[in-house]
Protein backbone atom coordinates (compact mmCIF):
# COMPACT_ATOMS: atom_id res chain seq x y z
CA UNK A 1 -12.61 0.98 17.24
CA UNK A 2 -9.63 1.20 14.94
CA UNK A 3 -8.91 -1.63 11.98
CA UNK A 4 -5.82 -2.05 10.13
CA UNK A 5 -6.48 -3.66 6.44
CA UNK A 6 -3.45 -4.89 4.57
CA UNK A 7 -4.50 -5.42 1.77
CA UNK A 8 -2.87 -7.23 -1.96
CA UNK A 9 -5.38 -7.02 -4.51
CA UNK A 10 -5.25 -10.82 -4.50
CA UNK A 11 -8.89 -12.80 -4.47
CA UNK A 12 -8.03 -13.99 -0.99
CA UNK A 13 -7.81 -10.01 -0.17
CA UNK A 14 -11.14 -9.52 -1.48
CA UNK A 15 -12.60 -12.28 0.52
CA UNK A 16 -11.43 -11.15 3.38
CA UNK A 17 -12.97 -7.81 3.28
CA UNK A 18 -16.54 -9.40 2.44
CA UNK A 19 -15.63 -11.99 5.20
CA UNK A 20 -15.38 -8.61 7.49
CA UNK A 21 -19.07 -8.52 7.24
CA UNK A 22 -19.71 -11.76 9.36
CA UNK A 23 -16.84 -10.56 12.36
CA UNK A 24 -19.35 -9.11 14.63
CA UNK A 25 -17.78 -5.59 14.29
CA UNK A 26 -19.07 -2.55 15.52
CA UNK A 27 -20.86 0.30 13.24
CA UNK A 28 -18.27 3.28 14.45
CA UNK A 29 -15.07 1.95 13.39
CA UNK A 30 -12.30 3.88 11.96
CA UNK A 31 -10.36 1.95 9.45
CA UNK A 32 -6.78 2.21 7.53
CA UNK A 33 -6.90 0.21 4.22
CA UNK A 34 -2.76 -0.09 3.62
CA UNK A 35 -1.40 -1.32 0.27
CA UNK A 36 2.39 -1.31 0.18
CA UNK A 37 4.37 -2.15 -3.22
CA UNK A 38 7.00 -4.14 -2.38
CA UNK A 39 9.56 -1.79 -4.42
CA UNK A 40 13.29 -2.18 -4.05
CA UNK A 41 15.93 0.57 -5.63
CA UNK A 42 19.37 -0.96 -6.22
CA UNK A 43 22.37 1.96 -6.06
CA UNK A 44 23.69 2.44 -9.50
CA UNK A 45 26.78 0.45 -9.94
CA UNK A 46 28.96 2.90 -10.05
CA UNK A 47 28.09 5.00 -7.31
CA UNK A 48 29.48 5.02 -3.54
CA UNK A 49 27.19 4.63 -0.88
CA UNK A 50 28.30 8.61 -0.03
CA UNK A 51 27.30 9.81 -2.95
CA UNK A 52 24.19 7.31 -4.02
CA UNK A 53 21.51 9.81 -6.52
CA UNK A 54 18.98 7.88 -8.30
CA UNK A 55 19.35 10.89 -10.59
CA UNK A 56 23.26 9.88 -10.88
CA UNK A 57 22.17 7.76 -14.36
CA UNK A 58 19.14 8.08 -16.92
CA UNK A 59 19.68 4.60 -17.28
CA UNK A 60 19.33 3.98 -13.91
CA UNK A 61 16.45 5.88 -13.85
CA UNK A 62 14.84 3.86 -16.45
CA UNK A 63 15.76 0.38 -15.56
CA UNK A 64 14.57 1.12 -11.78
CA UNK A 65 12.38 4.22 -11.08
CA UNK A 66 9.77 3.75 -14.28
CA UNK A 67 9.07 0.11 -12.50
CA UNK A 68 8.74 1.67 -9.43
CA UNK A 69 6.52 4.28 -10.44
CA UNK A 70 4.36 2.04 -12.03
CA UNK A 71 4.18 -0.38 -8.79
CA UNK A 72 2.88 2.37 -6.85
CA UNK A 73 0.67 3.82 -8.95
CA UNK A 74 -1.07 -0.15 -9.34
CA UNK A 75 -0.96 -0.22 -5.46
CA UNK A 76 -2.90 3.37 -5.31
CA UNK A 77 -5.37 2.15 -7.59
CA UNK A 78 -5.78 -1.27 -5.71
CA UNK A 79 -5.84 0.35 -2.91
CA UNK A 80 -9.26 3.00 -3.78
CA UNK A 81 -10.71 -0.11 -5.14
CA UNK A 82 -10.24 -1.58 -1.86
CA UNK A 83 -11.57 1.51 0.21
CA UNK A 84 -14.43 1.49 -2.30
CA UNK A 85 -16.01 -2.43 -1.89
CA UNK A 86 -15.37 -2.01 2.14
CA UNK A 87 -17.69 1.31 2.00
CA UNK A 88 -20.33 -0.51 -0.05
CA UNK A 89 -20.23 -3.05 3.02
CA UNK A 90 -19.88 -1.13 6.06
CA UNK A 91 -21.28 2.52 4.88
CA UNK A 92 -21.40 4.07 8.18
CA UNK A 93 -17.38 3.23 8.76
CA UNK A 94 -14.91 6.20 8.23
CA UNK A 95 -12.70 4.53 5.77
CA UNK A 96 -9.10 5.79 4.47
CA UNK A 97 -7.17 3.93 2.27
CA UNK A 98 -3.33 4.65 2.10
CA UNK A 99 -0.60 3.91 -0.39
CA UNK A 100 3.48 3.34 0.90
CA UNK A 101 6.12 1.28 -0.91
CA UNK A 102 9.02 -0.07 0.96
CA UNK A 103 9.08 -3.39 3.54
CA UNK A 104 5.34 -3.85 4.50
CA UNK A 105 6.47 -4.65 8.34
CA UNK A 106 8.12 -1.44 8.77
CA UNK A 107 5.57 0.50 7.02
CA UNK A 108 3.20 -0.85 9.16
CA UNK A 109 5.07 -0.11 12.44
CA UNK A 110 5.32 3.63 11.12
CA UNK A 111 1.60 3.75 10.25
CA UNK A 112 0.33 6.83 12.33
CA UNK A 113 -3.24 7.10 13.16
């Protein structure tokens, strides 16, 4: 069996995967933990949609890319903390726990397993 985990870092999250304990599932599951950080880069103002380089500005770069960076790296380590409680619960589960940034629908819908 295959499981898809979005996960937040939230409490409610956190529930959830303890709540997985009581859900009847099977001991050979196979299971994605995916944490996405919501991150949106704005084109620099004064660049065309032809020419768009988030290396176009160093201000750019700062105002948007440091953020992002940061976003991603929280949702990498949310994301191994994640993998890491569900393993204590269900040790005989292959667990993987994956990282994207972007729209969470579309990530999901590109998810390969």
């Amino acid at each position: 069996m295959k499981v898809l985990i979005g996960y937040d870092g939230s409490p409610s999250a956190d529930a959830a995967l303890d709540d997985l304990q009581r859900a009847g599932l099977p001991a050979d599951v196979k299971a994605v933990i995916l944490m996405i950080a919501q991150v949106w880069l704005p084109p620099p103002s004064d660049a065309s949609r032809e020419d768009y380089s988030p290396d176009a500005s160093p201000e750019w770069t700062k105002k948007y890319c440091d953020p992002a960076d940061k976003a991603v790296t929280e949702a990498e380590t949310l994301s191994r903390y994640a993998k890491e409680r569900l393993q204590n619960n269900f040790p005989k589960w292959k667990i993987t726990s994956e990282t994207a940034f972007g729209s969470p629908p579309e990530r999901i819908v590109r998810l390969k397993w």
